[in-house]
N, C-alpha and C. Protein backbone atom coordinates (compact mmCIF):
# COMPACT_ATOMS: atom_id res chain seq x y z
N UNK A 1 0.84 -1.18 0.00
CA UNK A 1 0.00 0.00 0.00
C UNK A 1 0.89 1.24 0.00
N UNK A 2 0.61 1.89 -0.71
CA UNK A 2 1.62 3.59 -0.94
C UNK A 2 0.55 4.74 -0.22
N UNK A 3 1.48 4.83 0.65
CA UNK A 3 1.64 6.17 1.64
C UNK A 3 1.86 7.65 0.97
N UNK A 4 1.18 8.69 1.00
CA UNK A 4 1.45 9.90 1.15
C UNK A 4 2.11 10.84 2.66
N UNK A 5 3.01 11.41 2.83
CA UNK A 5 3.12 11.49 4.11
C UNK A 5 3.98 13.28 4.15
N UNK A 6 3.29 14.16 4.62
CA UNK A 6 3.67 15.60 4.82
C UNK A 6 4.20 15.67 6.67
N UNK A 7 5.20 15.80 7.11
CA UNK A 7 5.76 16.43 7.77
C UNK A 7 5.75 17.94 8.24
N UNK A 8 5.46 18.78 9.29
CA UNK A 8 5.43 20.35 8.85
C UNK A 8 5.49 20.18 10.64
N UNK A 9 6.18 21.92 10.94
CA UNK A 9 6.58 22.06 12.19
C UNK A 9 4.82 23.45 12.32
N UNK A 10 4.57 22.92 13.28
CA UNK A 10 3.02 24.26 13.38
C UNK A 10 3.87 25.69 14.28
N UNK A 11 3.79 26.19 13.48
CA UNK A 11 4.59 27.85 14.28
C UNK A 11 3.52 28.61 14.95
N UNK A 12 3.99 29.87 15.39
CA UNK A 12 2.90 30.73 16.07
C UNK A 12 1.75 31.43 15.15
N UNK A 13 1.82 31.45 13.89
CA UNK A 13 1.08 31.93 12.99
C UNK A 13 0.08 30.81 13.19
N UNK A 14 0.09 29.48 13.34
CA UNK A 14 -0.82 27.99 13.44
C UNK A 14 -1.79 28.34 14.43
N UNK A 15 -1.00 28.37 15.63
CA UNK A 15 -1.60 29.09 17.31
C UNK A 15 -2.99 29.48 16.84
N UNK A 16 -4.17 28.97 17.26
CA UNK A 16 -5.48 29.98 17.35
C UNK A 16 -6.28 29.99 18.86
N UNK A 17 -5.43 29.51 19.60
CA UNK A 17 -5.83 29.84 20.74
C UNK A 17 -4.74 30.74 21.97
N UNK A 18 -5.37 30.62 22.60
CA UNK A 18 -4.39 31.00 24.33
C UNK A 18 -3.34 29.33 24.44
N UNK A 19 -2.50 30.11 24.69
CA UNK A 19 -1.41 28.92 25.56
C UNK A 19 -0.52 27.77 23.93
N UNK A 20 -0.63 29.36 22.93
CA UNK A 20 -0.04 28.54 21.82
C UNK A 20 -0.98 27.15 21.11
N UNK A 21 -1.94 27.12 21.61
CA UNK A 21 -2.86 25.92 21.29
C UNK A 21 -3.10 25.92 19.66
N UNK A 22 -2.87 24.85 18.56
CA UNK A 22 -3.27 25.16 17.41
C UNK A 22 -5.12 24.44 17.38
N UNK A 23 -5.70 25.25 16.24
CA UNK A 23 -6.68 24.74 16.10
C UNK A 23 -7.16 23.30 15.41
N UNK A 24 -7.70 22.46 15.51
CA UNK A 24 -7.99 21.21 15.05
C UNK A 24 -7.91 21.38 13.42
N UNK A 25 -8.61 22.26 13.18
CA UNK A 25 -8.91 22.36 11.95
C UNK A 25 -7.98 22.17 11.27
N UNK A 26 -6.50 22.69 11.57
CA UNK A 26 -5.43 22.63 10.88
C UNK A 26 -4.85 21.42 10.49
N UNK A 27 -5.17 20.43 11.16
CA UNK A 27 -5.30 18.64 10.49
C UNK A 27 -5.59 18.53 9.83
N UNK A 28 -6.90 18.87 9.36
CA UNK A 28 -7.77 18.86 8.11
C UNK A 28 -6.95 19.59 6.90
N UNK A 29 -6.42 20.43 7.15
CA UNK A 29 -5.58 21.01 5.73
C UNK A 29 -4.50 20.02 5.85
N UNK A 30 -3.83 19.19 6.60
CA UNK A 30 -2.56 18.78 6.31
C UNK A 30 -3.58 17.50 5.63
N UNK A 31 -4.11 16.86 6.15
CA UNK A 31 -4.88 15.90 5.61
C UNK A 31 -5.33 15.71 4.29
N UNK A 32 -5.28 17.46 3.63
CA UNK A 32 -6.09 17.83 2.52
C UNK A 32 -5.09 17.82 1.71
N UNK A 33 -3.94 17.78 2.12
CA UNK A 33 -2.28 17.89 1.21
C UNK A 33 -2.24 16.48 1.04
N UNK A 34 -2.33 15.54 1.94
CA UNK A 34 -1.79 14.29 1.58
C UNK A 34 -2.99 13.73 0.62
N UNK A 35 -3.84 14.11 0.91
CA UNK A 35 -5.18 14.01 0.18
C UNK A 35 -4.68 14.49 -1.36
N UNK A 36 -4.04 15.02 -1.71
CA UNK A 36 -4.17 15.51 -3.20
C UNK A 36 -2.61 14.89 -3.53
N UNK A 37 -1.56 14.70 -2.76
CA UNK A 37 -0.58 13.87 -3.44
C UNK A 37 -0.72 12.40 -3.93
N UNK A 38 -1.72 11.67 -3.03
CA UNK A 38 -2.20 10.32 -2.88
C UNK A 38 -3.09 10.51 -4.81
N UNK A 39 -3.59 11.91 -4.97
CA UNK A 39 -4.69 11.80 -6.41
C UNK A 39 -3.69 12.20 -7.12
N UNK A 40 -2.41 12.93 -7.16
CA UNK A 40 -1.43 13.12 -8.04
C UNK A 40 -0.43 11.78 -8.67
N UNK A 41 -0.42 11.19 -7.29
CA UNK A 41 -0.17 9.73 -7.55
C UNK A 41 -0.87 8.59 -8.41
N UNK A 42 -2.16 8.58 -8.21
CA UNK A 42 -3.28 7.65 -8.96
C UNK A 42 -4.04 8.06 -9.66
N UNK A 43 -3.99 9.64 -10.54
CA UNK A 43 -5.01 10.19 -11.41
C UNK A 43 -3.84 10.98 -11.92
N UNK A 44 -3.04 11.52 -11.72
CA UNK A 44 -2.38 12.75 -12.29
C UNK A 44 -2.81 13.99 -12.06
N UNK A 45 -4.09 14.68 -11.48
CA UNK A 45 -4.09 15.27 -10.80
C UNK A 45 -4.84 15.16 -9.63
N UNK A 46 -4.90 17.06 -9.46
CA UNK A 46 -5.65 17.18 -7.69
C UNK A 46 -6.78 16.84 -7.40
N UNK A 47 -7.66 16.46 -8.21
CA UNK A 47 -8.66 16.09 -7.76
C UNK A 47 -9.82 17.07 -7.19
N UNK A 48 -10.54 16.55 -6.37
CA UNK A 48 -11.56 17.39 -5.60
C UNK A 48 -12.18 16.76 -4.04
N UNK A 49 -11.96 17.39 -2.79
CA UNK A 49 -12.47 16.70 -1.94
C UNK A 49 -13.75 16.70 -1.63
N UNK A 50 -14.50 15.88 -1.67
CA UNK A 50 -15.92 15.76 -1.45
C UNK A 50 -16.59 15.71 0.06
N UNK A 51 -15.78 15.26 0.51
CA UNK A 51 -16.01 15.33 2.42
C UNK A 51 -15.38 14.30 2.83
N UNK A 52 -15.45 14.98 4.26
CA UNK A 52 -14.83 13.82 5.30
C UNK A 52 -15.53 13.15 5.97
N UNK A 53 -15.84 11.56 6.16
CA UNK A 53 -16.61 10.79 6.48
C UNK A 53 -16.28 10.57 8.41
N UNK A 54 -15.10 11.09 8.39
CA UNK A 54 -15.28 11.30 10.17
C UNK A 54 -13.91 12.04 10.50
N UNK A 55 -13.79 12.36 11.30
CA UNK A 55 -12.51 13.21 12.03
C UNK A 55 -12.52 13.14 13.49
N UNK A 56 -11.39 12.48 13.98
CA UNK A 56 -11.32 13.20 15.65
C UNK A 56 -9.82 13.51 15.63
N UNK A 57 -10.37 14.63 16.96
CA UNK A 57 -8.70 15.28 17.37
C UNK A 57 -8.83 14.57 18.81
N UNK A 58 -7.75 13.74 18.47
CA UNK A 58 -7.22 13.30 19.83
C UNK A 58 -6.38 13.39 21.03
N UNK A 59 -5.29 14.52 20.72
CA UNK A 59 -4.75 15.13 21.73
C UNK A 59 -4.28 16.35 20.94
N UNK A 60 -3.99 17.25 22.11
CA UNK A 60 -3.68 18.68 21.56
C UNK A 60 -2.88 19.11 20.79
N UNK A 61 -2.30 20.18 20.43
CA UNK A 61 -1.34 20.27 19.18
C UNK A 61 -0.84 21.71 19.32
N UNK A 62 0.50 22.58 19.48
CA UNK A 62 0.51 23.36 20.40
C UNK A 62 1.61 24.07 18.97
N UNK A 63 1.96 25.24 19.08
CA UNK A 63 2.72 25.90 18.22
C UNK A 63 4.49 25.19 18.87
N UNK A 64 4.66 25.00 17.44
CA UNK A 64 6.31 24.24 17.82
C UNK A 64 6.40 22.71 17.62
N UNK A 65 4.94 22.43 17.90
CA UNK A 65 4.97 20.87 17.28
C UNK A 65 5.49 20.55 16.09
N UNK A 66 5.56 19.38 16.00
CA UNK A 66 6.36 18.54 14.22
C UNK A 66 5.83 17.75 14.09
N UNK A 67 4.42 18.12 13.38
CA UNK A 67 3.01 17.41 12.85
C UNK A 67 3.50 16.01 11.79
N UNK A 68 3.64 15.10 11.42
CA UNK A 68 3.53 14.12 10.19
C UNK A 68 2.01 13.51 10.05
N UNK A 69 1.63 13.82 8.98
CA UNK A 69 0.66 13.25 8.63
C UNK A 69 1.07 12.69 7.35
N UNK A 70 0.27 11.72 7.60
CA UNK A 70 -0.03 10.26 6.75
C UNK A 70 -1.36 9.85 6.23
N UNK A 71 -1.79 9.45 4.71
CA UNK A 71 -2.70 8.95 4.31
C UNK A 71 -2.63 7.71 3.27
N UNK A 72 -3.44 6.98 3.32
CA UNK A 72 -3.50 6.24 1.89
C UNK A 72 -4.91 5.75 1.53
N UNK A 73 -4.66 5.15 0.19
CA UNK A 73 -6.44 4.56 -0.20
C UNK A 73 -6.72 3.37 0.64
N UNK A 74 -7.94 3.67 0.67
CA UNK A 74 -8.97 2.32 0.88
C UNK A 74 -9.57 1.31 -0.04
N UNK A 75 -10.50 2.53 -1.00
CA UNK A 75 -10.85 2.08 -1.71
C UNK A 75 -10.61 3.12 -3.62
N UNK A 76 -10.30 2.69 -4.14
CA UNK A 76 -10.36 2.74 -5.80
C UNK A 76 -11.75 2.97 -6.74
N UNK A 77 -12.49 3.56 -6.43
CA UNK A 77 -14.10 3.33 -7.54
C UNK A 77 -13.21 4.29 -8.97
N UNK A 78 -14.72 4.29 -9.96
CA UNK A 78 -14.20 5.08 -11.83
C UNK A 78 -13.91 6.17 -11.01
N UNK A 79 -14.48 6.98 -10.48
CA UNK A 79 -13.95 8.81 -9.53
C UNK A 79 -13.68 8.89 -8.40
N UNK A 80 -14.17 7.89 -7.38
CA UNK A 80 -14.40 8.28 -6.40
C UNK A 80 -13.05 7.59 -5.52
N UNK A 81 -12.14 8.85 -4.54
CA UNK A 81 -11.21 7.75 -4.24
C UNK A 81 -11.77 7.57 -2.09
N UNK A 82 -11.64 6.65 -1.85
CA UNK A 82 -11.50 6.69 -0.53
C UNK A 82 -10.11 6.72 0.24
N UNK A 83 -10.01 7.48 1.31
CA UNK A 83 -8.98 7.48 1.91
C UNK A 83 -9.19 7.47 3.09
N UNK A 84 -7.93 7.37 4.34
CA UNK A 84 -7.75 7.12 5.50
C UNK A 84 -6.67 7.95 5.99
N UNK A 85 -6.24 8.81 7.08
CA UNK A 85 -5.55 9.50 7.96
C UNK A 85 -5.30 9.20 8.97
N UNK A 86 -4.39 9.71 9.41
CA UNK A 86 -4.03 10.11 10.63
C UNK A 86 -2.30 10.78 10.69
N UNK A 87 -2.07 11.77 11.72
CA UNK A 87 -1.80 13.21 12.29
C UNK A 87 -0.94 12.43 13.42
N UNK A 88 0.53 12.03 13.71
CA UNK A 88 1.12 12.19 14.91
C UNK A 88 1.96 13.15 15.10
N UNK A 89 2.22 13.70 16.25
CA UNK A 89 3.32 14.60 17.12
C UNK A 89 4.66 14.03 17.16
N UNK A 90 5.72 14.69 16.72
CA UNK A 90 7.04 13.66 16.53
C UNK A 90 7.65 14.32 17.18
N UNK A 91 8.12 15.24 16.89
CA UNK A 91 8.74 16.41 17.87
C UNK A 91 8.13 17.31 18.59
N UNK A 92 8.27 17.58 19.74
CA UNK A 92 7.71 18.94 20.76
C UNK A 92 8.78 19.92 21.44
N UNK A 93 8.44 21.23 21.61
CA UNK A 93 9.28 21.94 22.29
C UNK A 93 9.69 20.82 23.73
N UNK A 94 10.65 21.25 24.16
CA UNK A 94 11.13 20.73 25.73
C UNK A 94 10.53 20.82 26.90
N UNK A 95 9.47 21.23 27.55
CA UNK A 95 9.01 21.91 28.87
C UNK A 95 9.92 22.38 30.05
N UNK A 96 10.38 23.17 30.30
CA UNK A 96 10.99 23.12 31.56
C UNK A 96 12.44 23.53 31.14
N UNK A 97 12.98 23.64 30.00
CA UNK A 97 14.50 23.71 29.70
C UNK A 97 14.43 24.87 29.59
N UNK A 98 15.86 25.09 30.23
CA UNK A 98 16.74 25.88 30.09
C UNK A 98 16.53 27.27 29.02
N UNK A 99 16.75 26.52 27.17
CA UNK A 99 16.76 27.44 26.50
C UNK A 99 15.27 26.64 25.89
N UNK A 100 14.54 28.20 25.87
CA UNK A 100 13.40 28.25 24.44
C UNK A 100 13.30 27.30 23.64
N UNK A 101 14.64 27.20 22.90
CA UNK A 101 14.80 26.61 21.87
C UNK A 101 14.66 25.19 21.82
N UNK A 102 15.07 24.15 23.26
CA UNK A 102 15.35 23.19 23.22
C UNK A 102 13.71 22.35 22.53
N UNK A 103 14.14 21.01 21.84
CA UNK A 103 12.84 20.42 21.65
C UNK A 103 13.46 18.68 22.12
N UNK A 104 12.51 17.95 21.74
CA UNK A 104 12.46 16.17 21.93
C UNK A 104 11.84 15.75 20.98
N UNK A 105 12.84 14.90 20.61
CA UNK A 105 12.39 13.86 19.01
C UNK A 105 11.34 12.68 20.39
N UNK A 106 9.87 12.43 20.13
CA UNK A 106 9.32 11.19 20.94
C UNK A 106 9.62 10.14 20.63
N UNK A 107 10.00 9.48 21.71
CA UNK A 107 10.13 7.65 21.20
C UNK A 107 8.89 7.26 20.54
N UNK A 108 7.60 7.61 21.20
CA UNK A 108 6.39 7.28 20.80
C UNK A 108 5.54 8.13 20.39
N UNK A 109 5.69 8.62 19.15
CA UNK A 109 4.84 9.68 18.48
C UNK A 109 2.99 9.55 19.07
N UNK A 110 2.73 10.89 19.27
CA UNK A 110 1.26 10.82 19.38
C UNK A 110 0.17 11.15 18.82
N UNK A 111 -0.28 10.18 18.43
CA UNK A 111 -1.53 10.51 17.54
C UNK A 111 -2.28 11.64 18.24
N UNK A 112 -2.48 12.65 16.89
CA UNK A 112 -3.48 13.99 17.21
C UNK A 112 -4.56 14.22 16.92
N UNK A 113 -4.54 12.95 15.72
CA UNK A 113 -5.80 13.03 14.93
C UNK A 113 -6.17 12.05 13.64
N UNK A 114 -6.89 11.70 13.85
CA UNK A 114 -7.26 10.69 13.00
C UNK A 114 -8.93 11.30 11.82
N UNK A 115 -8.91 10.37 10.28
CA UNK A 115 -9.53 11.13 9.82
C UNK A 115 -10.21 9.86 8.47
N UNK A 116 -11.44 10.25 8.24
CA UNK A 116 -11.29 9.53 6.60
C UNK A 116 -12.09 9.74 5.71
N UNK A 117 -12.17 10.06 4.57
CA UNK A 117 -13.08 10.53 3.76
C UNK A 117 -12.83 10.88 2.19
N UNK A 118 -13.55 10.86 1.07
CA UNK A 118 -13.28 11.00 -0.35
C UNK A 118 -13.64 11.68 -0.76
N UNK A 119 -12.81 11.41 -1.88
CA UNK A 119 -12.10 12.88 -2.96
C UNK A 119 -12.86 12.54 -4.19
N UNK A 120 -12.63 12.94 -5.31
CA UNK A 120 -13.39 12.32 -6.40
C UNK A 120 -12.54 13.64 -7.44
N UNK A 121 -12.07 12.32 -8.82
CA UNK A 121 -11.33 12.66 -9.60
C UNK A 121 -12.16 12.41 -11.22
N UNK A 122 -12.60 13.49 -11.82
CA UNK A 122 -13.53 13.68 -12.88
C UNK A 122 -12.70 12.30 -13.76
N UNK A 123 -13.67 12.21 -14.36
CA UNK A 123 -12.96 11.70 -15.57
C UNK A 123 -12.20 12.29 -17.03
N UNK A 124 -12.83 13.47 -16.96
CA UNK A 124 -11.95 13.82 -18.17
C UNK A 124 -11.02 14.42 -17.53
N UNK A 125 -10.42 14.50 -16.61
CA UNK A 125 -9.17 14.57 -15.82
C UNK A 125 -8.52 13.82 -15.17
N UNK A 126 -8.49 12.50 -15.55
CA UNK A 126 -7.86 12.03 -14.99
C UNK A 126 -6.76 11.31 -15.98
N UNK A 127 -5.31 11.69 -15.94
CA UNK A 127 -4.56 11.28 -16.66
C UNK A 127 -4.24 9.87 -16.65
N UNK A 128 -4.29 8.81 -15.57
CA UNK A 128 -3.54 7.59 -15.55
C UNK A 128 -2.59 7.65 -14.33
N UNK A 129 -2.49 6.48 -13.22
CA UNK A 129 -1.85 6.29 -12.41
C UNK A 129 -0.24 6.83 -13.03
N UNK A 130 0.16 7.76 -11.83
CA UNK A 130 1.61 7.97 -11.92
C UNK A 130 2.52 6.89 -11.25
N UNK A 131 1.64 6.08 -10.30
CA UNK A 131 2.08 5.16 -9.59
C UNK A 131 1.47 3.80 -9.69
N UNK A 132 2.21 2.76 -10.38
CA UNK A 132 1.32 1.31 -10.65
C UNK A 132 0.41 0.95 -9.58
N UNK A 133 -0.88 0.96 -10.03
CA UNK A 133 -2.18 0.59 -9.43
C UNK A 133 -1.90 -0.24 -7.92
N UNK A 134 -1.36 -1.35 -8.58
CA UNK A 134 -1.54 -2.45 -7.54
C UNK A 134 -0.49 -1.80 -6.33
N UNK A 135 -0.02 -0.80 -6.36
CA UNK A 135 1.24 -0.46 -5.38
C UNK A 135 -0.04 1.21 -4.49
N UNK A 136 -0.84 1.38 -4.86
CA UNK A 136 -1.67 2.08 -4.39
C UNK A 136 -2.54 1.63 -3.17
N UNK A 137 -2.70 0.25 -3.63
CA UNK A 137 -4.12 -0.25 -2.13
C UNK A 137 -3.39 -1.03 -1.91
């Protein structure tokens, strides 16, 4: 099965709350990136997202985090693609140190968020897997 997978550090511009807190929502756009490399991969292009069939945020997500999100297919229909998510925490600032700066790679990344839902790729746009079919599901 072939993975799409975006990496991104959430800065203070992310922050939409008090206490550096980022907003949930912001999963959903990283989700929406892996979401369109996964259709760049198996259509040639971006596609279109049609909705998300569920979403939870499972633990918090704070400015300074080092978000990876990950998706792949489920299912293959003529347009319609299904997919699956999920959002762990790899890196976090340090608590308690010394300098600002310090952070921690986790032994055990934490899931932030989990997600799943389809996209749908027209047909007269869709060029042909960039990536052999069977290496997709």
């Amino acid at each position: 099965m072939k993975k799409a997978m975006i990496r991104l550090r959430m800065g203070e511009g992310d922050a939409h709350y008090g206490g550096g807190l980022v907003n949930g929502a912001r999963m959903l756009d990283l989700f929406g990136d892996v979401a369109t490399e996964l259709l760049i991969m198996c259509d040639g292009d971006e596609g279109l997202f049609l909705k998300y069939d569920d979403a939870e945020f499972l633990a918090p997500v704070y400015a300074g985090d080092y978000i990876e999100a990950t998706g792949w297919f489920t299912e293959i229909g003529n347009t319609s693609r299904k997919m699956e998510f999920v959002a762990k925490k790899v890196i976090r600032p340090l608590e308690g140190a010394e300098a600002a700066s310090a952070c921690e790679i986790l032994d055990e990344p934490i899931i932030v968020a989990k997600g799943s839902g389809i996209c749908v790729v027209p047909k007269k746009v869709q060029r042909g897997p960039q990536v052999p079919r069977e290496e997709l599901l």
